[in-house]
Protein backbone atom coordinates (compact mmCIF):
# COMPACT_ATOMS: atom_id res chain seq x y z
CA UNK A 1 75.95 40.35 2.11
CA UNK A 2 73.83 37.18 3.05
CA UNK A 3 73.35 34.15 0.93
CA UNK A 4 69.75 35.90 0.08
CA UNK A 5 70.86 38.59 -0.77
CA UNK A 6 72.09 38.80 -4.60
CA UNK A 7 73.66 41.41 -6.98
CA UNK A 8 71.75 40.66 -10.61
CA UNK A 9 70.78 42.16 -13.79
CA UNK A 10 67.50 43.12 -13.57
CA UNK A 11 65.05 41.69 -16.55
CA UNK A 12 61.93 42.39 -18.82
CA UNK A 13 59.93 40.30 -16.33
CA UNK A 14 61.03 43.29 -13.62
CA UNK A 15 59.37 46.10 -15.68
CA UNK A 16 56.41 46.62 -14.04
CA UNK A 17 58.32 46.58 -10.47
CA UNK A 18 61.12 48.99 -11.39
CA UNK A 19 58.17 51.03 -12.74
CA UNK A 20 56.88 50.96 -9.31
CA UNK A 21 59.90 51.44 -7.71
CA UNK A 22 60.73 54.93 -9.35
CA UNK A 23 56.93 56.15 -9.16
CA UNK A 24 57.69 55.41 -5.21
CA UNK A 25 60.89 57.30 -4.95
CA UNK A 26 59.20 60.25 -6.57
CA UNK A 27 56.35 59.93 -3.98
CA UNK A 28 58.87 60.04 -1.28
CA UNK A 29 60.90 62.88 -3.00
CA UNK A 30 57.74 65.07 -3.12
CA UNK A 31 56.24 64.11 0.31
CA UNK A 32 59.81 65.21 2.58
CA UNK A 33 60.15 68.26 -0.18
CA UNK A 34 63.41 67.30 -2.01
CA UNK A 35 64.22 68.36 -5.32
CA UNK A 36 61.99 65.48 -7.07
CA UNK A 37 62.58 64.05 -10.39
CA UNK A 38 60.02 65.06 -12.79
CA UNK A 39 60.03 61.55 -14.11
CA UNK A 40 61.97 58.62 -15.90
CA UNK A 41 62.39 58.09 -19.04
CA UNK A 42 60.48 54.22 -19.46
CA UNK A 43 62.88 54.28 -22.61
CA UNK A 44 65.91 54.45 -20.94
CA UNK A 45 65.20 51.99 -18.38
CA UNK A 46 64.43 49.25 -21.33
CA UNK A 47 67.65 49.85 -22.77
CA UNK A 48 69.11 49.66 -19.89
CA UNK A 49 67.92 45.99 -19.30
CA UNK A 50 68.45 44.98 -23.25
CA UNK A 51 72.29 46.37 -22.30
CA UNK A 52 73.13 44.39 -19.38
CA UNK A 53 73.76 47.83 -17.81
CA UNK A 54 70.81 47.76 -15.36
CA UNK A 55 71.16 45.66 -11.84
CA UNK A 56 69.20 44.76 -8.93
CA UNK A 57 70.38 44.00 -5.27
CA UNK A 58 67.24 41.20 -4.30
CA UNK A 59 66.86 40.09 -0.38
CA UNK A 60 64.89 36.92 -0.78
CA UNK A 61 62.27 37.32 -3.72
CA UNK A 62 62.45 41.50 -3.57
CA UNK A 63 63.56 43.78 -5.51
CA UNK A 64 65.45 45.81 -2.24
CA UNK A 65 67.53 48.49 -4.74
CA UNK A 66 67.84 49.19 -8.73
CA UNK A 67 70.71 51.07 -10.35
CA UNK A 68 72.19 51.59 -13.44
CA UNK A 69 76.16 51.42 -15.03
CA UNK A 70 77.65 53.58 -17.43
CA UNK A 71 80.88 53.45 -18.83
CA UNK A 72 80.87 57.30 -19.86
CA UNK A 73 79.21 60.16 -19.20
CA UNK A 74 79.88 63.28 -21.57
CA UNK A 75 76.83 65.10 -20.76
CA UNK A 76 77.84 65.94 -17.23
CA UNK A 77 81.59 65.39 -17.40
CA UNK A 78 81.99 67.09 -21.04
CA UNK A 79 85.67 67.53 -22.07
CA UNK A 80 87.25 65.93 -18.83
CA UNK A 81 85.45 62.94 -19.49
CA UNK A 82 87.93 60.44 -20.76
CA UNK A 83 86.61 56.59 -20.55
CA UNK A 84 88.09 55.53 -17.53
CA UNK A 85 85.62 55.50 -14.82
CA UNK A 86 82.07 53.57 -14.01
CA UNK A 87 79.16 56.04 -13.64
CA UNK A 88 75.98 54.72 -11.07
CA UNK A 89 72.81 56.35 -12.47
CA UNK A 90 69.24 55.77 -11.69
CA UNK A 91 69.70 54.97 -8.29
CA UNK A 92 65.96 53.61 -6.90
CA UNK A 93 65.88 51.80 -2.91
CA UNK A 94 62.85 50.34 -2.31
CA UNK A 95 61.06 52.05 0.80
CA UNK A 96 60.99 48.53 2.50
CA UNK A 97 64.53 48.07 2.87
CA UNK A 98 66.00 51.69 3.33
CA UNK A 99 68.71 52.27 6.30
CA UNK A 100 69.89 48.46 5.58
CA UNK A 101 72.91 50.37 3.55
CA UNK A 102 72.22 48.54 0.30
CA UNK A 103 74.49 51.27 -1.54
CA UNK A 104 77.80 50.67 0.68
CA UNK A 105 77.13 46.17 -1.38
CA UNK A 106 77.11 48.68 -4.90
CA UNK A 107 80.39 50.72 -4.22
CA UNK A 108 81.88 47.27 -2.45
């Protein structure tokens, strides 16, 4: 990771670019015909940011990648879920900087 680059919490200041950001992965989703989102939940992303449980990997002043942490996960996991693990959700890369393996800096 370069010095410009930088693993953060995202903020309320970012709203309006993570907004962007997910309305441009669904763009991309729909244009190369993979199974697209049908949308995000604005909600979800807010509480996410009041949390602390929302980040963003910038390269200079840009947003380059969003994700979310949770700590559990019953929904998907159900009865085998048992605390002890970090869940990534909301994964977003910003079309400018895909292929410069932003998601190999996350799992590091």
């Amino acid at each position: 990771m370069s010095k410009r680059t930088k693993v953060i919490n995202t903020t309320q200041d970012d709203l309006d670019t993570i907004y962007g950001l997910f309305e441009s992965a669904i763009a991309y989703q729909r244009k190369n015909t993979y199974p697209v989102w049908k949308g995000y939940d604005k909600n979800a992303l807010i509480k996410d940011i009041e949390e602390g449980n929302q980040y963003k990997i910038t390269m200079g002043k840009d947003i380059a990648m969003l994700f979310s942490v949770c700590y559990s996960d019953p929904l998907i996991w159900g009865e085998r879920e048992n605390g002890n693990a970090l869940y990534l959700h909301r994964i977003v890369v910003n079309p400018a900087y895909k292929g410069n393996k932003l998601f190999a800096m996350v799992l590091a």
